[in-house]
N, C-alpha and C. Protein backbone atom coordinates (compact mmCIF):
# COMPACT_ATOMS: atom_id res chain seq x y z
N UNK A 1 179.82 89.14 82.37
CA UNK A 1 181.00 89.52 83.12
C UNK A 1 181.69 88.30 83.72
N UNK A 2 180.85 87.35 83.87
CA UNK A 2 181.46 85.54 84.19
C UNK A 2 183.06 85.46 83.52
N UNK A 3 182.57 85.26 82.56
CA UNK A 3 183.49 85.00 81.38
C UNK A 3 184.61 85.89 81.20
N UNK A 4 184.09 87.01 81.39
CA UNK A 4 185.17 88.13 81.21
C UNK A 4 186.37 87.98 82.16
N UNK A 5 185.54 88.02 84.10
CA UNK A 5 186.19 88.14 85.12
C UNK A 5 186.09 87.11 86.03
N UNK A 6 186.08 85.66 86.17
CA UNK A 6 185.73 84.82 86.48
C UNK A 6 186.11 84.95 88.11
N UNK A 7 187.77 85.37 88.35
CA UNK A 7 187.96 85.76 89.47
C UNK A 7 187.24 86.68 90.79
N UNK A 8 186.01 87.16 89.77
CA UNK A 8 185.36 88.41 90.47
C UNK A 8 183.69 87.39 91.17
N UNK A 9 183.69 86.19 90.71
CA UNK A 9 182.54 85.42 91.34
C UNK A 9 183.10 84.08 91.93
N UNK A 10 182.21 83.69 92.95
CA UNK A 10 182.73 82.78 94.18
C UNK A 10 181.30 82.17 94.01
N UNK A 11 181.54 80.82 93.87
CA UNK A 11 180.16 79.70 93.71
C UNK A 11 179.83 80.00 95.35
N UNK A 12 178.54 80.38 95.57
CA UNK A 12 177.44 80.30 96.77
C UNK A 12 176.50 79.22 96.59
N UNK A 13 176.45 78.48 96.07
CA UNK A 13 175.00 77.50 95.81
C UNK A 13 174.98 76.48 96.73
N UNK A 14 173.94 76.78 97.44
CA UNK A 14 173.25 75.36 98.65
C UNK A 14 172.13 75.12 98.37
N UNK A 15 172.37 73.88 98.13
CA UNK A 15 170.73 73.56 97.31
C UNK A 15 169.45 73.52 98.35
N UNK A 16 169.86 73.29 99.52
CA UNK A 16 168.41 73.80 100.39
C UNK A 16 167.86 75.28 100.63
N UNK A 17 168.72 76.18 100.67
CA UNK A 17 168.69 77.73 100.61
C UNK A 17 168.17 78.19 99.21
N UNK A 18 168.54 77.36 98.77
CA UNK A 18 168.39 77.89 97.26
C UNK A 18 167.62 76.99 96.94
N UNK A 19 166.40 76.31 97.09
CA UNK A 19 165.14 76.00 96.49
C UNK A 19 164.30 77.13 97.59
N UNK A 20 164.37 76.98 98.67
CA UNK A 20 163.96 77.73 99.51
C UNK A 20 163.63 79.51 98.81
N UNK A 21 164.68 80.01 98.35
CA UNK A 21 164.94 81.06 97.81
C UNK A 21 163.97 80.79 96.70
N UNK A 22 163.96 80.03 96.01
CA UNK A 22 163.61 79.94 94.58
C UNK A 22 161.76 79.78 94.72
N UNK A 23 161.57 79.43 95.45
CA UNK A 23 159.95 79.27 95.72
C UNK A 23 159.45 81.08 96.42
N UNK A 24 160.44 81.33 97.32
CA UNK A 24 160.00 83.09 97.46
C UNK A 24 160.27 84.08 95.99
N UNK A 25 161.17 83.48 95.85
CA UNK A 25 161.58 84.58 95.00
C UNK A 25 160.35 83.90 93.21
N UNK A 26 159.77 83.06 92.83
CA UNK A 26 158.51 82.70 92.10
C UNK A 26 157.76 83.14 92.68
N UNK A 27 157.44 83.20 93.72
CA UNK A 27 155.88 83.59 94.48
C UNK A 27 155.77 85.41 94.48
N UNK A 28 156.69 86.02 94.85
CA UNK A 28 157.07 87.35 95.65
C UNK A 28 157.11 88.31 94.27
N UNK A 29 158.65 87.70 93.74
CA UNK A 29 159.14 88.70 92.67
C UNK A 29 158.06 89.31 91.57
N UNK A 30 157.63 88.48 91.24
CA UNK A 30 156.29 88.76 90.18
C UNK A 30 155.35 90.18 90.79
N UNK A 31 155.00 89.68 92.42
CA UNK A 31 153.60 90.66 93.14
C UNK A 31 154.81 91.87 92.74
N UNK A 32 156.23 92.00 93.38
CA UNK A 32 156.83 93.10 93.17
C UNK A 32 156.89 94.12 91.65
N UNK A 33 157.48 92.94 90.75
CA UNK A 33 157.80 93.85 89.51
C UNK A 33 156.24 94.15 89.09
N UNK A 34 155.54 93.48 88.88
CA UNK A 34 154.30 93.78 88.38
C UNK A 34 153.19 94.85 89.00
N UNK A 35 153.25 95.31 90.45
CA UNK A 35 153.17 96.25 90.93
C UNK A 35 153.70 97.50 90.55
N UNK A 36 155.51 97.60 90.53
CA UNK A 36 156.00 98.61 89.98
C UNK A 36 155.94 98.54 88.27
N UNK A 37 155.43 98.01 87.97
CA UNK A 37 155.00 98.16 86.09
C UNK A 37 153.69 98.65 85.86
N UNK A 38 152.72 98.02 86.48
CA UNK A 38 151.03 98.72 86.30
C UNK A 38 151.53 100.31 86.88
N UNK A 39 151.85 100.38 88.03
CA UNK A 39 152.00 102.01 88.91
C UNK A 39 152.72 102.78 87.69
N UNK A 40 154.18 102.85 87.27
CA UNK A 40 155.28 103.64 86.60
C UNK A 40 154.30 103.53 85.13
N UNK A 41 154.79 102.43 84.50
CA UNK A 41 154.16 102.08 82.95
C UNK A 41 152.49 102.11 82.53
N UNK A 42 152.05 101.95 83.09
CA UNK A 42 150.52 101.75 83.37
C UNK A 42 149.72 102.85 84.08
N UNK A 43 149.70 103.18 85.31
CA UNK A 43 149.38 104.16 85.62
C UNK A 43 149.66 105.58 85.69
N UNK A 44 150.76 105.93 85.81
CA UNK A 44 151.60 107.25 86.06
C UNK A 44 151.53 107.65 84.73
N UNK A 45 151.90 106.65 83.80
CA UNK A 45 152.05 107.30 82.07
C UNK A 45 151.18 107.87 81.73
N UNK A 46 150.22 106.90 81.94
CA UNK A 46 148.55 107.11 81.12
C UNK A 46 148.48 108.41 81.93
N UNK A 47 148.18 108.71 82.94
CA UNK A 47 147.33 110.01 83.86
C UNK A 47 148.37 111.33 83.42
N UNK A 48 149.80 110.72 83.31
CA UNK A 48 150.19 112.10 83.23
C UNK A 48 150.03 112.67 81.25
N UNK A 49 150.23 111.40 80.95
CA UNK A 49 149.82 111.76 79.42
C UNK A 49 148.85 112.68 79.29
N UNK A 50 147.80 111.91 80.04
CA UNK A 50 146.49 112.60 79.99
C UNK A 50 146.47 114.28 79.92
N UNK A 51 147.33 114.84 81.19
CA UNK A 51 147.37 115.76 81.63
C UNK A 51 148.57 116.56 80.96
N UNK A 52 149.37 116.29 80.43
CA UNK A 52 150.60 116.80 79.84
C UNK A 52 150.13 116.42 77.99
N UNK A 53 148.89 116.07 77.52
CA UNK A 53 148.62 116.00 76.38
C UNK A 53 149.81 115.91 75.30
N UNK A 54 150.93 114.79 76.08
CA UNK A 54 151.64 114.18 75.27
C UNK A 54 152.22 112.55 75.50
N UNK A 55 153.04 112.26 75.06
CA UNK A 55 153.88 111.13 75.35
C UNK A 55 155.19 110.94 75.69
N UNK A 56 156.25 112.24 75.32
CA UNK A 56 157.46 111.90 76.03
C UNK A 56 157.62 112.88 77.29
N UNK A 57 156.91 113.82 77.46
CA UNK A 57 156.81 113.58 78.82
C UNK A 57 156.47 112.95 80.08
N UNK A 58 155.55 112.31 79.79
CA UNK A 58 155.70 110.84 81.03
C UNK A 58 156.15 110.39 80.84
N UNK A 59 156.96 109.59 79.55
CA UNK A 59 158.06 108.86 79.65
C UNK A 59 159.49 109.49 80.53
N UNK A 60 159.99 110.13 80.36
CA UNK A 60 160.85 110.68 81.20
C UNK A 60 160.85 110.96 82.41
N UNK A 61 159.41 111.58 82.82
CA UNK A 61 158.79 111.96 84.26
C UNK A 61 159.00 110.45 85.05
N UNK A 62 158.07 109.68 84.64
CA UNK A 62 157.97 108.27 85.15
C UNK A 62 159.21 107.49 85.21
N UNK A 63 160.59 107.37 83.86
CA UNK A 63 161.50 106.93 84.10
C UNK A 63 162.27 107.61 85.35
N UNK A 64 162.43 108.61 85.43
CA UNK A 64 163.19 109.61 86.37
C UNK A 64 162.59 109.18 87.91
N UNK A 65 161.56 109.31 88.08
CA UNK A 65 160.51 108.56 89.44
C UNK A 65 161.41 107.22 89.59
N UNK A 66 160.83 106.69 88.77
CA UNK A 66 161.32 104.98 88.51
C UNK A 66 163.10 104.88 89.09
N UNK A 67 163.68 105.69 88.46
CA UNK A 67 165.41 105.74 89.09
C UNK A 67 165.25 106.20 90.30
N UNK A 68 164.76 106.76 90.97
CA UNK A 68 165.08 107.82 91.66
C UNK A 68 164.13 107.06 93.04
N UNK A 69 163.44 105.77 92.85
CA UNK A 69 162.52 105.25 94.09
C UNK A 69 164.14 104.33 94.51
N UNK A 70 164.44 104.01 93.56
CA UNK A 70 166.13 103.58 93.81
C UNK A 70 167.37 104.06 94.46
N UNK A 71 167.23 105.12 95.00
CA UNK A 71 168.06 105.91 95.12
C UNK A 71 168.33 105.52 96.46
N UNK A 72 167.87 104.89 97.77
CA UNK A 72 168.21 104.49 98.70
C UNK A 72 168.58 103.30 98.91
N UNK A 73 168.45 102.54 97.82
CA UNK A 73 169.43 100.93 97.77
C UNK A 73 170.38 101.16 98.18
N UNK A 74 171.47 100.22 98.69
CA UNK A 74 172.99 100.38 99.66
C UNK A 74 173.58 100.23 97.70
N UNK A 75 173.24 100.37 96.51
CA UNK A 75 174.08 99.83 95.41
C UNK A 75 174.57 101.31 95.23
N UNK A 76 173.62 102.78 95.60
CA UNK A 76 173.89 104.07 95.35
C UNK A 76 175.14 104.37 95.78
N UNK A 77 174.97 103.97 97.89
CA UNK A 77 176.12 104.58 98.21
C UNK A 77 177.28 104.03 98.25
N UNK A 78 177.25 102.82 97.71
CA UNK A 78 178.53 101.92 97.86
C UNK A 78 179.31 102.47 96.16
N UNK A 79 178.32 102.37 95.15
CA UNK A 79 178.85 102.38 93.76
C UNK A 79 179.10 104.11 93.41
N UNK A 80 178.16 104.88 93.94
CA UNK A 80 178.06 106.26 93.41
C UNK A 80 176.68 106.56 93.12
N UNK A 81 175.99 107.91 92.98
CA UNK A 81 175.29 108.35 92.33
C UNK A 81 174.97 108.04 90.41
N UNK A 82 176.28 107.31 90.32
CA UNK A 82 176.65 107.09 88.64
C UNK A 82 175.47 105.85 88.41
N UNK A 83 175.16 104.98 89.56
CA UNK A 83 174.66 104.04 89.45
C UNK A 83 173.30 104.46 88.94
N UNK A 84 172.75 105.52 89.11
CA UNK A 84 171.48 106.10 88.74
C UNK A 84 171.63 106.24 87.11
N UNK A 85 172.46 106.32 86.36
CA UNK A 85 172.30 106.09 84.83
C UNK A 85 171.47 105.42 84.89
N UNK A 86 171.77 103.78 85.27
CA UNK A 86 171.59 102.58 85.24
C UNK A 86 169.93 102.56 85.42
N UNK A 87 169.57 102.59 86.77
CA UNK A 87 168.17 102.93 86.99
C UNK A 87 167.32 103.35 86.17
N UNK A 88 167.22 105.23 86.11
CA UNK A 88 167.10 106.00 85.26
C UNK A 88 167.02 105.68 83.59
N UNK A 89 167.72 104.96 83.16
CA UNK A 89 167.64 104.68 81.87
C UNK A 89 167.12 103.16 81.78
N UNK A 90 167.15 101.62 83.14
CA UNK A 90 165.79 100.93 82.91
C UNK A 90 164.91 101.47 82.88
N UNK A 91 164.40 102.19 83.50
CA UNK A 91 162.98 103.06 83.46
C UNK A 91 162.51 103.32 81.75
N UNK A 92 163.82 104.58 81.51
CA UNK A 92 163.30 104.39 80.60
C UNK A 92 162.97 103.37 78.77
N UNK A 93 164.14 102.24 79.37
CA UNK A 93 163.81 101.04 78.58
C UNK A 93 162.55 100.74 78.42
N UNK A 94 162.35 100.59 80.03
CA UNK A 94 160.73 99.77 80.24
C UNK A 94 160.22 100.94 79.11
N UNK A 95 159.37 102.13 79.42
CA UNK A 95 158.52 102.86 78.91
C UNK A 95 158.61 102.98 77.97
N UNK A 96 160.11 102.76 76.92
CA UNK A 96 159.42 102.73 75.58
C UNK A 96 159.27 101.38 74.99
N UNK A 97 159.66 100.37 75.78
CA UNK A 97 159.20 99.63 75.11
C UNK A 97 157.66 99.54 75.54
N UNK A 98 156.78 100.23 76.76
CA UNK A 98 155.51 100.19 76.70
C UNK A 98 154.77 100.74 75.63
N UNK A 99 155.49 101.84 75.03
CA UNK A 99 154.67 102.70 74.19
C UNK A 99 154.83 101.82 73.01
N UNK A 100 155.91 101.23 72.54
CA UNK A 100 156.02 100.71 71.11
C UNK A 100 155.23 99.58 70.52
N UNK A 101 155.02 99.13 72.15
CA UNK A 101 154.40 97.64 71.89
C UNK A 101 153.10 97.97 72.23
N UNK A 102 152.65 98.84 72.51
CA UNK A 102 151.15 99.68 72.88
C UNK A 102 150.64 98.43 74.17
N UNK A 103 151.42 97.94 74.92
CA UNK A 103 151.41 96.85 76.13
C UNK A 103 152.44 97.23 77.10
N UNK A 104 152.09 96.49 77.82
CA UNK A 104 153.27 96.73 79.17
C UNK A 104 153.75 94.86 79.67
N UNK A 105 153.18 93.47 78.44
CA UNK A 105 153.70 92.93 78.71
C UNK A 105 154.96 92.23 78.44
N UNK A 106 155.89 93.02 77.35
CA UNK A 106 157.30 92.87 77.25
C UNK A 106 157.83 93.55 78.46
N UNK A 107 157.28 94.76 79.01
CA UNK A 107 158.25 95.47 80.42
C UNK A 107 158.08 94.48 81.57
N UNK A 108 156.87 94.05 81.49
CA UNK A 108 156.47 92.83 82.78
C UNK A 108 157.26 91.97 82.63
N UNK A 109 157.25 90.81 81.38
CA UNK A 109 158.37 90.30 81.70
C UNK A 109 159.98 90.46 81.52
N UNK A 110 160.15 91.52 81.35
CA UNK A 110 161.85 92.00 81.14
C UNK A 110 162.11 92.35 82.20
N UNK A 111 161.17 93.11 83.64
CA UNK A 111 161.57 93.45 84.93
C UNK A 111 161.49 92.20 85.96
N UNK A 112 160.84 91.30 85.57
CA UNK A 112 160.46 90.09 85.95
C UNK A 112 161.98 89.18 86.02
N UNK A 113 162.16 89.03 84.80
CA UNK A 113 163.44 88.46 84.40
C UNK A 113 164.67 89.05 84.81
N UNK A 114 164.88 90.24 84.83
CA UNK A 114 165.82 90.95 85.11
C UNK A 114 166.25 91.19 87.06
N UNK A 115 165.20 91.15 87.73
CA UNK A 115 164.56 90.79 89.23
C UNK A 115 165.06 89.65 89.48
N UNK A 116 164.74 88.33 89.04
CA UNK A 116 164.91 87.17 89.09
C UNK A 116 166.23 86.63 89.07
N UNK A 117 166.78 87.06 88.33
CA UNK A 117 168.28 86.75 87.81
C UNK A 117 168.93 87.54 88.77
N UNK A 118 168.73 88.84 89.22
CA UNK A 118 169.47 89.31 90.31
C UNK A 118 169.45 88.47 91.65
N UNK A 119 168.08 88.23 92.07
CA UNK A 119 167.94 87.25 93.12
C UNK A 119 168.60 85.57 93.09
N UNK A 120 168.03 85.13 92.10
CA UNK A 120 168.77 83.75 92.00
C UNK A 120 170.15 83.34 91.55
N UNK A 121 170.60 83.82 90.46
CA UNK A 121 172.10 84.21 90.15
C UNK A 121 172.65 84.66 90.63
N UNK A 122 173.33 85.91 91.23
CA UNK A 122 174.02 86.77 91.34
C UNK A 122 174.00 87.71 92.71
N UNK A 123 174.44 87.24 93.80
CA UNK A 123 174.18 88.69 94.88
C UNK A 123 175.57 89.34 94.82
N UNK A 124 175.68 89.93 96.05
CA UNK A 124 176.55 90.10 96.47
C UNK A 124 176.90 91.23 98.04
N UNK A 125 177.47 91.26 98.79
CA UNK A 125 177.13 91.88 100.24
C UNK A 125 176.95 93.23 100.43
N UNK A 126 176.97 94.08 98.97
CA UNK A 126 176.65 95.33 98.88
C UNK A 126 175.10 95.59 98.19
N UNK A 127 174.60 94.46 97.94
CA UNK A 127 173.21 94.80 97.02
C UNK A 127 171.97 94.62 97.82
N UNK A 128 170.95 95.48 97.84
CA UNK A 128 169.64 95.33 98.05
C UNK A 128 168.99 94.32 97.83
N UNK A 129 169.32 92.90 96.97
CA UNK A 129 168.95 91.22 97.12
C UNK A 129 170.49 90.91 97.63
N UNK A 130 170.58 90.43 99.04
CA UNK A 130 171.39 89.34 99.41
C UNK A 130 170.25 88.31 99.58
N UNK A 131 170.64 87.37 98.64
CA UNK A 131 170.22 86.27 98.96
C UNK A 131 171.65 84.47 98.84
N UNK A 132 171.14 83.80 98.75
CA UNK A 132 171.76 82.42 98.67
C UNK A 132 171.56 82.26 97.18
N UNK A 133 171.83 82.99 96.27
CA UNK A 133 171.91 82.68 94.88
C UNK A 133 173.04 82.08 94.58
N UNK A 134 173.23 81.62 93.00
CA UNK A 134 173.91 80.56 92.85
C UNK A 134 175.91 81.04 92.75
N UNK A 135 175.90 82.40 92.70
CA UNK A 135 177.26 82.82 92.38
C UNK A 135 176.84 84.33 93.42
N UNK A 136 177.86 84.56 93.98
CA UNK A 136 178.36 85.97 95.23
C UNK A 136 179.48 87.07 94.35
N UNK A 137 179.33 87.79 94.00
CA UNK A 137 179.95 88.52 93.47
C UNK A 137 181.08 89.65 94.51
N UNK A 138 182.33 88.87 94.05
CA UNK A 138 183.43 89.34 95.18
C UNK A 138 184.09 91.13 94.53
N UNK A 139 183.61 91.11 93.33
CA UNK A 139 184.15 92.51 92.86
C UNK A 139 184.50 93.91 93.97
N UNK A 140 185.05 94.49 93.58
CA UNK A 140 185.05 95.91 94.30
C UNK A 140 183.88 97.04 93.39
N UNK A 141 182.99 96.88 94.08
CA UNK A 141 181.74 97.82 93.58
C UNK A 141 182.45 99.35 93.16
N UNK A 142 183.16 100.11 94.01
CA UNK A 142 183.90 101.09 93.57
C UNK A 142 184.37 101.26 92.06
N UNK A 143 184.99 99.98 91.31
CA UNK A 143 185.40 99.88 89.94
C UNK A 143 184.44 99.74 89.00
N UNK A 144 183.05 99.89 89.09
CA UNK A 144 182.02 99.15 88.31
C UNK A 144 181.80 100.87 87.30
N UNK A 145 181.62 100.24 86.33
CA UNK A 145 181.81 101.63 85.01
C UNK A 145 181.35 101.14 83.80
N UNK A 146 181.65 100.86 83.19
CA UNK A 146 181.50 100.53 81.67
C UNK A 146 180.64 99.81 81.40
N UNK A 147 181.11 98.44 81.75
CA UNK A 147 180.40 96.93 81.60
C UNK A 147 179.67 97.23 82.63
N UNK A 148 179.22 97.69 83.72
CA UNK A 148 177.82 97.36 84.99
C UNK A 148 177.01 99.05 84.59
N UNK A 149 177.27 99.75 84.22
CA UNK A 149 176.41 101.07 84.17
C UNK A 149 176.49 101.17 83.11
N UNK A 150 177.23 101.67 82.52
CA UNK A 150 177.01 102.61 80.76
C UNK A 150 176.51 101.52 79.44
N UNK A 151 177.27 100.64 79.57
CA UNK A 151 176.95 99.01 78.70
C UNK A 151 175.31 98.51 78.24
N UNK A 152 174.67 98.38 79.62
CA UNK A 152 173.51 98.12 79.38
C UNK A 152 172.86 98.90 79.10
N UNK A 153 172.53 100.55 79.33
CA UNK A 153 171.43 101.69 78.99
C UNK A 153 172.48 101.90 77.80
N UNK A 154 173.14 102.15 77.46
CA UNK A 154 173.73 102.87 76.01
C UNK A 154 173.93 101.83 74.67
N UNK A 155 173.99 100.15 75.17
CA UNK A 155 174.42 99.54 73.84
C UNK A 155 173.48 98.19 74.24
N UNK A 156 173.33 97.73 75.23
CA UNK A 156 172.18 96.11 75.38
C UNK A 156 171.03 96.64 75.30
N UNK A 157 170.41 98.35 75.69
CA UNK A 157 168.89 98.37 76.13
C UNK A 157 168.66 98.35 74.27
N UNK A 158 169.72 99.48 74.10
CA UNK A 158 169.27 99.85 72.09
C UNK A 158 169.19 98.61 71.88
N UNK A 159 170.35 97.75 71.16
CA UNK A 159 169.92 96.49 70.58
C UNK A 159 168.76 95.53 71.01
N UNK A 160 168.39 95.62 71.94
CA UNK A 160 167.13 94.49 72.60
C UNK A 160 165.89 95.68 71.64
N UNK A 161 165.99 96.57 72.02
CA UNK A 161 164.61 98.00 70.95
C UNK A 161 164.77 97.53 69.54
N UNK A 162 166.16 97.45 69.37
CA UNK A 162 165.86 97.06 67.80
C UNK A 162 165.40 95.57 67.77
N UNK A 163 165.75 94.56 67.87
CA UNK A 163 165.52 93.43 68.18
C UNK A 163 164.02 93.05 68.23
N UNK A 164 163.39 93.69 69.57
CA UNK A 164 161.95 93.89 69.50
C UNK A 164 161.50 94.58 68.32
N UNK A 165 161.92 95.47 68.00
CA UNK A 165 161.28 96.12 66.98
C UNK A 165 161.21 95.78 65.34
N UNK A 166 161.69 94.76 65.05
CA UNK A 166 162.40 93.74 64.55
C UNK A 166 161.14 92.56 64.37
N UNK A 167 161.29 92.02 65.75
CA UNK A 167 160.24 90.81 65.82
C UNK A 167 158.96 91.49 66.22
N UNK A 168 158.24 92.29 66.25
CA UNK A 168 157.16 92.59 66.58
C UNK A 168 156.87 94.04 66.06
N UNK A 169 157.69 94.10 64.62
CA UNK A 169 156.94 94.72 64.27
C UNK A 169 156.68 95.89 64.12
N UNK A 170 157.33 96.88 65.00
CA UNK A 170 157.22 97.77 65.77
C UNK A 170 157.22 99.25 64.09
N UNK A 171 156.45 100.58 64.20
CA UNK A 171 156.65 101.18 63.68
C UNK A 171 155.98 102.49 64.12
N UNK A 172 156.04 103.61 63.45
CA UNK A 172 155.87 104.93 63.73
C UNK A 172 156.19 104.93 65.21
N UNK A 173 157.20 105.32 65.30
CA UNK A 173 158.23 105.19 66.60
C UNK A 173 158.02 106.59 66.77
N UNK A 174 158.09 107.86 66.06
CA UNK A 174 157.90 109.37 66.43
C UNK A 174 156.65 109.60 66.70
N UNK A 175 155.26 109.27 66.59
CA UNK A 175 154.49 109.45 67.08
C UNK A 175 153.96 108.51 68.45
N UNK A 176 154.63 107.36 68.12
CA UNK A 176 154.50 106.25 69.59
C UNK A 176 154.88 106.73 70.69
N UNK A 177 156.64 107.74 70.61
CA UNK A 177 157.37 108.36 71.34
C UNK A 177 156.70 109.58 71.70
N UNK A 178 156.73 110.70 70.47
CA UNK A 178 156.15 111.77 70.74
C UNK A 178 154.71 112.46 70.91
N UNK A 179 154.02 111.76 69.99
CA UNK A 179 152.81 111.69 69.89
C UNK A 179 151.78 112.70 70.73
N UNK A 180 151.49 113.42 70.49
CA UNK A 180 149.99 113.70 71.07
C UNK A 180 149.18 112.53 71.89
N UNK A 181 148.62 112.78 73.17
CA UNK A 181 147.60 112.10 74.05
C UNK A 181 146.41 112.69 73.76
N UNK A 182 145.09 111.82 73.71
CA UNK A 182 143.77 112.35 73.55
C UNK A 182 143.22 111.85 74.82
N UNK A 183 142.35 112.89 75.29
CA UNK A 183 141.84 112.35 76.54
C UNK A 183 140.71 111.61 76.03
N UNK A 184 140.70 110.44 77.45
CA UNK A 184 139.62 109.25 77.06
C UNK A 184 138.21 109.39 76.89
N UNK A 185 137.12 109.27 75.94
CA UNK A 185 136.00 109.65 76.04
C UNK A 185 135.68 109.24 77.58
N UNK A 186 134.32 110.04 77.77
CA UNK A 186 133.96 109.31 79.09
C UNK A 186 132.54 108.97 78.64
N UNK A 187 132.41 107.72 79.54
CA UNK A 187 131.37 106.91 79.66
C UNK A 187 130.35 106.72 80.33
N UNK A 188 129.02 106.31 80.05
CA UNK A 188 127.95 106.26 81.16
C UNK A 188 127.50 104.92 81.78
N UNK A 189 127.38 104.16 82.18
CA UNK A 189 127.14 102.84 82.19
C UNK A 189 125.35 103.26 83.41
N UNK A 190 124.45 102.32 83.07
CA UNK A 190 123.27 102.20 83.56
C UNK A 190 123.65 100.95 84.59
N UNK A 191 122.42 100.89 85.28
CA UNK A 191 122.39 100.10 86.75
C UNK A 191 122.80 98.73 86.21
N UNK A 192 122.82 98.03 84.80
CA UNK A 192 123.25 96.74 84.45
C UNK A 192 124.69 96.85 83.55
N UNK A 193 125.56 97.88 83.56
CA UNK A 193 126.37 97.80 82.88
C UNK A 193 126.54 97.91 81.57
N UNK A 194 125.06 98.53 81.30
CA UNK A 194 125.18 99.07 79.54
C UNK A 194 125.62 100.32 79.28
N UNK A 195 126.21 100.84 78.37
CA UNK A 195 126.36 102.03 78.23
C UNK A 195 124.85 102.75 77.52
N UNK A 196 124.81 104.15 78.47
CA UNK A 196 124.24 105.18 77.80
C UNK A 196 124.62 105.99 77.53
N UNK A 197 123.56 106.73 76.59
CA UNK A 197 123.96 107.47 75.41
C UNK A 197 124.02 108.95 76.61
């Protein structure tokens, strides 16, 4: 959107604020996204899979959670409820790319990256990261549509799926997606950590 609207960003960069920033936001951002990736992608999937003896229902359940822990950011009431596409459909980026890649570390680092870049690049006085990043975004949040909500879940999340799916490989996408869940055998382990029979 730089490029597009150049008028719509105002250089913020102080290089003492902003190493400052840059050492919290390395240290912090990671405990954050990676918390909300094991919990949503990792935990919530697996248990509800378990229990819903499938796969696109936790995907949806968990994406929908995932939008919706969002829902009290100042980006809701300043932009709209519309802003929840946005949410709502990272969520469910992340989750399929958990299922496809049978990992959760392409979602780790895509929420990682995506976190990061909000904090160090880009604030602005309506967003849940104000920080001293390197550009302040003077836009009128009210106008944001196409290019800030619909753009990325409807035409950047697809192409990055194909892309991945592409370089890694990726196949039987209807059963990755839809698939049947088997519940996990269970195990016995003895006083040294062997399994018994």
């Amino acid at each position: 959107d730089y490029w597009l609207s150049p008028e719509n960003y105002q250089l913020n960069f102080q290089l003492q604020p902003f190493l400052i920033l840059c050492v919290i936001a390395i240290l912090l951002i990671p405990l954050q996204t990676s918390f909300e990736e094991y919990m949503f992608r990792g935990y919530l999937m697996q248990g509800i899979g378990v229990i819903a003896k499938n796969r696109w229902f936790p995907l949806l359940v968990t994406s929908s959670i995932f939008g919706l822990l969002h829902i009290a950011n100042p980006e809701v009431e300043v932009m709209g409820k519309t802003i929840m596409i946005y949410y709502i459909g990272t969520g469910l980026f992340l989750g399929v790319m958990t299922l496809m890649d049978e990992g959760m570390e392409l979602a780790l680092g895509f929420h990682l990256a995506n976190n990061l870049f909000t904090a160090l690049l880009v604030t602005a006085d309506w967003t849940a990261f104000q920080t001293y990043s390197v550009f302040k975004d003077l836009s009128d949040p009210k106008e944001a549509g196409f290019v800030e909500i619909i753009m990325p879940v409807f035409v950047i999340f697809p192409i990055l799926l194909f892309i991945f799916s592409k370089k890694y490989k990726w196949t039987n996408w209807k059963d990755k997606l839809l698939g049947r869940v088997q519940k996990p055998l269970e195990t016995n382990l003895d006083e040294i950590g062997q399994i018994t029979e």
